[in-house]
Protein backbone atom coordinates (compact mmCIF):
# COMPACT_ATOMS: atom_id res chain seq x y z
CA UNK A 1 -115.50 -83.04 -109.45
CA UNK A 2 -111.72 -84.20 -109.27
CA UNK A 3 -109.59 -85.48 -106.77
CA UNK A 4 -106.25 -85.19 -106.78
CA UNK A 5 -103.46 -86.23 -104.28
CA UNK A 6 -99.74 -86.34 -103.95
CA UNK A 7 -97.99 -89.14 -103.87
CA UNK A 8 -94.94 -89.17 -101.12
CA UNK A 9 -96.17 -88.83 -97.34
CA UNK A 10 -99.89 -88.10 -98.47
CA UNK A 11 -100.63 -91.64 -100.17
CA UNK A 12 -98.65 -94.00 -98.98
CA UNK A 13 -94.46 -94.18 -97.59
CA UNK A 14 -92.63 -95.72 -100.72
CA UNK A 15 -89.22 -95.82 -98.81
CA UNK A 16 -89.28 -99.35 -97.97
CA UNK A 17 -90.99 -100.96 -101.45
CA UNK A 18 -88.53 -98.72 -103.89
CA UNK A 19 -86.10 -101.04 -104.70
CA UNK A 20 -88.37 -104.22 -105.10
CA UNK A 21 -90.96 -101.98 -107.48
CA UNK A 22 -87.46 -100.71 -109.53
CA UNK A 23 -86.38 -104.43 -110.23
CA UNK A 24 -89.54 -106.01 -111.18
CA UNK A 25 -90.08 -102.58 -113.51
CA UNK A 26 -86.31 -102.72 -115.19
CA UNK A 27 -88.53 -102.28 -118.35
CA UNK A 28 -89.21 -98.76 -117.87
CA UNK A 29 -84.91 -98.11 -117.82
CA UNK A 30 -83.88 -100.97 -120.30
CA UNK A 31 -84.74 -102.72 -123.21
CA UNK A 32 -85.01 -106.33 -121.91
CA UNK A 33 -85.33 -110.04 -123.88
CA UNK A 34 -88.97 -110.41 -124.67
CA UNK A 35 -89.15 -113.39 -122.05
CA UNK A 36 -87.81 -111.65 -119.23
CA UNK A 37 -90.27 -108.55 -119.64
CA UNK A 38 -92.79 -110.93 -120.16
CA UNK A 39 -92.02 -112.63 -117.03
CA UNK A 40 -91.42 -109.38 -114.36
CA UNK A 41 -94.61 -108.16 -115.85
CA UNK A 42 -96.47 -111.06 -114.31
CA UNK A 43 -94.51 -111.40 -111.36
CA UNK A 44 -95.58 -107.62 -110.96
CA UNK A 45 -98.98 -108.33 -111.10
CA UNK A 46 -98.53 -110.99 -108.60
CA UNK A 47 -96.70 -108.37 -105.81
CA UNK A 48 -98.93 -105.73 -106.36
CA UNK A 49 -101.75 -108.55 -105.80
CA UNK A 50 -100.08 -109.78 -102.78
CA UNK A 51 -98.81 -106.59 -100.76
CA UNK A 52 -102.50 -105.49 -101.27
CA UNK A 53 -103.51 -108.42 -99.09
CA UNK A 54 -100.87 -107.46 -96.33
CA UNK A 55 -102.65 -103.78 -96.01
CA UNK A 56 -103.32 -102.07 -94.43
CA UNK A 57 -101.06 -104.19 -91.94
CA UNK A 58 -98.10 -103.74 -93.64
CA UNK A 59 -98.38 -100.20 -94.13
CA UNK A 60 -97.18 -99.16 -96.85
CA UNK A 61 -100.17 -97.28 -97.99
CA UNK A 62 -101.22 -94.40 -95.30
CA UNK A 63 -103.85 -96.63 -92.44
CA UNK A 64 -107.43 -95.38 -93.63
CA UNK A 65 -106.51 -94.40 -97.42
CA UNK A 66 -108.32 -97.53 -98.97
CA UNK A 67 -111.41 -97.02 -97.44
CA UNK A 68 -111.08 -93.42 -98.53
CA UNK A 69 -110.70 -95.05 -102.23
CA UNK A 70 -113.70 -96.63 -101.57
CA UNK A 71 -116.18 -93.97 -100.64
CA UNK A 72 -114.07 -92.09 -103.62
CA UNK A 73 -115.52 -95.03 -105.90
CA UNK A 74 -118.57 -94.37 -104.64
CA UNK A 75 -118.51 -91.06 -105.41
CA UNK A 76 -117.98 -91.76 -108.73
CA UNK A 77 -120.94 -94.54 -109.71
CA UNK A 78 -123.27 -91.76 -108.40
CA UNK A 79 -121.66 -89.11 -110.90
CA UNK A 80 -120.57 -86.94 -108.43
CA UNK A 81 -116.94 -87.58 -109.50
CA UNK A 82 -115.05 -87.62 -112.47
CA UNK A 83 -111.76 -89.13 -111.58
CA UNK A 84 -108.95 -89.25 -109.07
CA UNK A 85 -105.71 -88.13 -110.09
CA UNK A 86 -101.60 -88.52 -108.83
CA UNK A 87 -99.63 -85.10 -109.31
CA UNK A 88 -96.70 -86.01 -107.66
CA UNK A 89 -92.67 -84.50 -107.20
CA UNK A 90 -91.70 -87.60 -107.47
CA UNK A 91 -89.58 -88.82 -110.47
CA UNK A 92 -90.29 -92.96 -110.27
CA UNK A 93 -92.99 -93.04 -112.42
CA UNK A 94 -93.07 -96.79 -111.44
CA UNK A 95 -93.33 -96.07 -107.91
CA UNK A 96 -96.54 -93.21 -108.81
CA UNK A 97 -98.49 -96.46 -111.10
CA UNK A 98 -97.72 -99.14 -108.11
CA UNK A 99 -100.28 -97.01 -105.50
CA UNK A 100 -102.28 -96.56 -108.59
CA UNK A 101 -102.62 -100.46 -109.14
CA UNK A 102 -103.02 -101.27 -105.53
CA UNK A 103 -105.81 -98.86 -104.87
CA UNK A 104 -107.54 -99.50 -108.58
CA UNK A 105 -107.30 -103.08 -107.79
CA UNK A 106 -108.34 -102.72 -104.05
CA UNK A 107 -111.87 -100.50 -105.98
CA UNK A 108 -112.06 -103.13 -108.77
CA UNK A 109 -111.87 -100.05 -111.42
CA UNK A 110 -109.91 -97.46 -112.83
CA UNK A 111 -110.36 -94.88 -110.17
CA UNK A 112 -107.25 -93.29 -110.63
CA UNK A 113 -106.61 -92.32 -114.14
CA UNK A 114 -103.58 -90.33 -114.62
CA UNK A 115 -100.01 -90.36 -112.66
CA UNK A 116 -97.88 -87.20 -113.35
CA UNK A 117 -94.64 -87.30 -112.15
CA UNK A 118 -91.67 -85.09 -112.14
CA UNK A 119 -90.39 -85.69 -115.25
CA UNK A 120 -93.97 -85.81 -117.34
CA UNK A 121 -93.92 -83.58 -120.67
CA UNK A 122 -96.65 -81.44 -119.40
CA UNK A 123 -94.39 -80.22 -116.11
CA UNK A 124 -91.85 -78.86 -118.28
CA UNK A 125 -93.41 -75.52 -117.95
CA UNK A 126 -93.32 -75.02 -114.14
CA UNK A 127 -89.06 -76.07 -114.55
CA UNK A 128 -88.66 -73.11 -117.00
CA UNK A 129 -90.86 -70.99 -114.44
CA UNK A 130 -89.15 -72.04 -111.14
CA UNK A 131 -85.64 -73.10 -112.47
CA UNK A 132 -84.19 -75.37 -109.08
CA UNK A 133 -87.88 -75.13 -107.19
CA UNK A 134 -90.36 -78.58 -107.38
CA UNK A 135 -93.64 -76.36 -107.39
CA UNK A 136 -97.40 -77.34 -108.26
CA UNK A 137 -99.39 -74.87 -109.97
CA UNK A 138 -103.10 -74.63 -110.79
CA UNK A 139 -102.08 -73.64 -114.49
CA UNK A 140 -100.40 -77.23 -114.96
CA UNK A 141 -103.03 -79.22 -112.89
CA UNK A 142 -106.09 -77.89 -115.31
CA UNK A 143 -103.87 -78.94 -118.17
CA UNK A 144 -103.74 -82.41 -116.82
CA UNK A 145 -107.39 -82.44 -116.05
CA UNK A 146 -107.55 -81.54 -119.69
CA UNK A 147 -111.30 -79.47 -119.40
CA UNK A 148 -112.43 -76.31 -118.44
CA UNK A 149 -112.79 -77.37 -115.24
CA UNK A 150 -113.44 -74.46 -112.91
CA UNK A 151 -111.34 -74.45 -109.02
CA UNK A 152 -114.35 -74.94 -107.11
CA UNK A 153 -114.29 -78.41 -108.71
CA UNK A 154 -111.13 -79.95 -107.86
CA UNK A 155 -110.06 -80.99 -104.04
CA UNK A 156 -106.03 -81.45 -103.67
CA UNK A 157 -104.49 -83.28 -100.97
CA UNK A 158 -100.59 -83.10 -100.26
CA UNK A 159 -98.45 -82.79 -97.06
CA UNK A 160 -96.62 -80.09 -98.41
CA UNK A 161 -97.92 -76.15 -99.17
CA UNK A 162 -97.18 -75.20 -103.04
CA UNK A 163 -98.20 -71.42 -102.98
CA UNK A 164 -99.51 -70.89 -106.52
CA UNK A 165 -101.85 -73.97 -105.66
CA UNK A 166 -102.70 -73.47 -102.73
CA UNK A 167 -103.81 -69.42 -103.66
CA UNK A 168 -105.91 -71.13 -106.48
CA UNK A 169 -107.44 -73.78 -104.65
CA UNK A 170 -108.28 -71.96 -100.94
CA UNK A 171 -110.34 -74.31 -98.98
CA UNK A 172 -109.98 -77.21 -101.51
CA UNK A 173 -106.13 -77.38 -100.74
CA UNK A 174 -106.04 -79.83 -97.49
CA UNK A 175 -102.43 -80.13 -96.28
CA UNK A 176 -102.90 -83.04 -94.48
CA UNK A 177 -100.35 -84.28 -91.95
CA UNK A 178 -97.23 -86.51 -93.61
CA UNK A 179 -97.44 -90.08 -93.27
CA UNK A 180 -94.01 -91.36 -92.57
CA UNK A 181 -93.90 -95.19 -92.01
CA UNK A 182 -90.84 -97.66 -93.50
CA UNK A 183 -92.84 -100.89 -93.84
CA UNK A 184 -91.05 -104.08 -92.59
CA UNK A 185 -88.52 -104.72 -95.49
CA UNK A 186 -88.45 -108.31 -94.66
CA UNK A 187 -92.09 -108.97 -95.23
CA UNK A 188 -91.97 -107.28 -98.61
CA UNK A 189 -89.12 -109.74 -99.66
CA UNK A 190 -91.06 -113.09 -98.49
CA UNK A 191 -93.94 -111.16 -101.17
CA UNK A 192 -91.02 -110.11 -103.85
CA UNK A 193 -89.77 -113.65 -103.45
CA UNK A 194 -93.12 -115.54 -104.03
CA UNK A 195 -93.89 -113.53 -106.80
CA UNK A 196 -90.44 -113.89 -108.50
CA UNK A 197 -90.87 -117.81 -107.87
CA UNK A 198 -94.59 -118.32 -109.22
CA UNK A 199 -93.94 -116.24 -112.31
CA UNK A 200 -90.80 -118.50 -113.05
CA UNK A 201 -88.75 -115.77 -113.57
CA UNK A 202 -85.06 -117.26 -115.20
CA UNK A 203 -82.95 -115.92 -112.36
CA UNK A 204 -79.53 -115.70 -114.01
CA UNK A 205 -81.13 -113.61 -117.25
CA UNK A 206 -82.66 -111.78 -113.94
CA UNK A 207 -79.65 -111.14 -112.23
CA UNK A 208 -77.17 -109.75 -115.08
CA UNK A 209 -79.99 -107.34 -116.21
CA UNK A 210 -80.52 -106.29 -112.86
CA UNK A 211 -76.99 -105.67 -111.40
CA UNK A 212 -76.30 -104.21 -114.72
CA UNK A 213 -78.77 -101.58 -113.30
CA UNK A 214 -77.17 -101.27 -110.22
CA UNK A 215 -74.15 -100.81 -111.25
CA UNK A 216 -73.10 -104.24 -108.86
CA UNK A 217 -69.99 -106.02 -110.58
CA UNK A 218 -69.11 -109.32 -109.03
CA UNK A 219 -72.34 -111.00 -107.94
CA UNK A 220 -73.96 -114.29 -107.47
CA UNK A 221 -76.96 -115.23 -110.05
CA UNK A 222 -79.03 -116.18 -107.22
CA UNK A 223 -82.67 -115.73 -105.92
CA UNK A 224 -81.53 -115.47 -102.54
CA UNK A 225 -78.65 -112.78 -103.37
CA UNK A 226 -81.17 -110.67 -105.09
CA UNK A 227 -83.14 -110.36 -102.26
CA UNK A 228 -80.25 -109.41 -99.62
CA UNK A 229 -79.06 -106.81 -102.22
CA UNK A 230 -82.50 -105.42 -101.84
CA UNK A 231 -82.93 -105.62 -98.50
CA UNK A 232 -79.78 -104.25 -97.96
CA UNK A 233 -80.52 -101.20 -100.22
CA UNK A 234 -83.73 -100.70 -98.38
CA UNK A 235 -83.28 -101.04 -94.59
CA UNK A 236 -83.10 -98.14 -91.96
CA UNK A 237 -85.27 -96.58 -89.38
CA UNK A 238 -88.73 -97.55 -88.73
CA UNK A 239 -91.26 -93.99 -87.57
CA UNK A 240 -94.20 -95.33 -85.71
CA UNK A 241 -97.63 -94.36 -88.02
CA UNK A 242 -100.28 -92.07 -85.88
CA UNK A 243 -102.49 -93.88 -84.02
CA UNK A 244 -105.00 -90.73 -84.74
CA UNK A 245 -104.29 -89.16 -88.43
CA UNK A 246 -105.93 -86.10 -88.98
CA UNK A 247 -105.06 -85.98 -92.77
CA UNK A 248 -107.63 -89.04 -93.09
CA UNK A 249 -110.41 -86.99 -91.20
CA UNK A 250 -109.58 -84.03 -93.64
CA UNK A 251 -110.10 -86.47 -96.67
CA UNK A 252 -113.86 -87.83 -95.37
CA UNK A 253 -114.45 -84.23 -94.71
CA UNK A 254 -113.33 -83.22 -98.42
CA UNK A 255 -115.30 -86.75 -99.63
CA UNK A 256 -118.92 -85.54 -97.52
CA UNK A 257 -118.28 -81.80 -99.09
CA UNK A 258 -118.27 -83.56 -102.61
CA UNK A 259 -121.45 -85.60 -102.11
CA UNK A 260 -123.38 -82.45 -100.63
CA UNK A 261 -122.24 -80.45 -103.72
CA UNK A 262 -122.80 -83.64 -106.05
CA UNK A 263 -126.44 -83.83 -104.59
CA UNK A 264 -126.50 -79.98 -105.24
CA UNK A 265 -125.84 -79.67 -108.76
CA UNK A 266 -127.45 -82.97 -109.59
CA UNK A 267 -130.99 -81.32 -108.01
CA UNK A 268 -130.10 -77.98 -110.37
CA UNK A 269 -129.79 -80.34 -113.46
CA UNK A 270 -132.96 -81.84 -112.84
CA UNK A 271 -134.66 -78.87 -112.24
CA UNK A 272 -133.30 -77.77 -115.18
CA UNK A 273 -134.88 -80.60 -117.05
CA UNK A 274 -138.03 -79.95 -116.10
CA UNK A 275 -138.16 -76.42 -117.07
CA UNK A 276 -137.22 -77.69 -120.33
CA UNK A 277 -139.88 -80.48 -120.71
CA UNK A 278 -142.46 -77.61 -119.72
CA UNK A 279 -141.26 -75.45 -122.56
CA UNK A 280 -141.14 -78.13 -124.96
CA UNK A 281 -144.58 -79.26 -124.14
């Protein structure tokens, strides 16, 4: 079985970290001195670390989506689940692999395998069907699975309805409430800022690659003017989470469906077996 989820408003609320995941990832737009790349990689590592320490407090995962990673995992040591997959509409790849790493990390495995964004290869197909439209179709998502996987198979979570998916799927489509929550930006600078520091990140080689970027012509090649560019780029209006989220009840829901049809087909196999072994003797 397969799990698959959007990314924007299903997953998490990427509107406040943007910015901060774009700078440390300037690899992924520009060819950068070996040093430098070496160094945002590791100061990466260090703010996915430490944001993952701040949830679900800080919030900018959805409240109740690790723990849904974990039964997920779960899933998945018992053979009841293949993998878990991001098919998202978003086109920062960066921003698709940064949930990825938090909840991976959070599981201690890769749980999540593949992030498809916008502008992957294998979504050229549904531009040159829907020319202006951002659609998700079942003929693209069994590509990315990459088997003959049949629809009974595959649960897909997203707050949004995509027709051709949502005809294939039926009851395995959950459109789940969106989660919109803009995470305090200045508690994901004092964790940008850390990170920066303890991976000794040269700030002026920093700074012109960065504002090179941005397009930002007179600047100062400072830590601390980094970080109110940022901020600045980041900050506006705060929507209060759900105290009650009914897209997390749909997900355990999905999750206890799996294991019943997990326990299901792993009974059929066996029995299976046996009937074989009888033969055979």
């Amino acid at each position: 079985m397969y799990f698959v989820f959007d990314l924007d408003a299903t997953l998490a609320d990427m509107s406040a970290p943007y910015h901060f995941i774009s700078s440390l990832r300037l690899p992924f737009t520009k060819i950068l001195p070996v040093n430098l790349a070496k160094e945002l990689d590791a100061a990466y590592k260090l703010f996915v670390e430490r944001i993952l320490q701040k949830e679900p407090s800080l919030g900018i995962l959805r409240p109740g989506i690790l723990t849904i990673m974990e039964k997920l995992e779960s899933l998945k040591k018992r053979g009841y689940l293949t993998t878990v997959i991001i098919y998202s509409n978003n086109s920062h790849l960066p921003s698709l692999e940064f949930v990825r790493d938090l909840i991976n990390k959070h599981v201690g495995s890769k749980l999540i395998s593949e992030c498809i964004h916008w502008e992957h290869p294998i979504r050229n197909n549904e531009k040159e069907l829907y020319p202006g439209m951002y659609p998700k179709t079942w003929n693209t998502l069994s590509r990315i699975i990459g088997q003959r996987v049949t629809k009974k198979d595959v649960f897909f979570f997203d707050d949004l309805k995509h027709p051709d998916l949502y005809s294939a799927l039926k009851e395995n489509y959950y459109k789940v409430p969106p989660y919109k929550f803009h995470a305090p930006v200045a508690e994901i600078a004092d964790i940008f800022k850390s990170a920066i520091k303890d991976a000794h990140i040269s700030i002026p080689q920093f700074a012109v690659e960065l504002f090179d970027i941005l397009n930002i012509k007179n600047y100062f090649k400072s830590l601390t003017y980094i970080i109110t560019i940022l901020q600045d780029l980041s900050y506006y209006g705060i929507v209060k989470p759900r105290t009650y989220d009914h897209g997390i009840v749909m997900m355990n829901q999905a999750i206890e469906r799996a294991r019943i049809n997990g326990i299901k087909n792993a009974k059929r196999r066996g029995h299976t077996l046996k009937k074989r072994y009888y033969v055979q003797k």
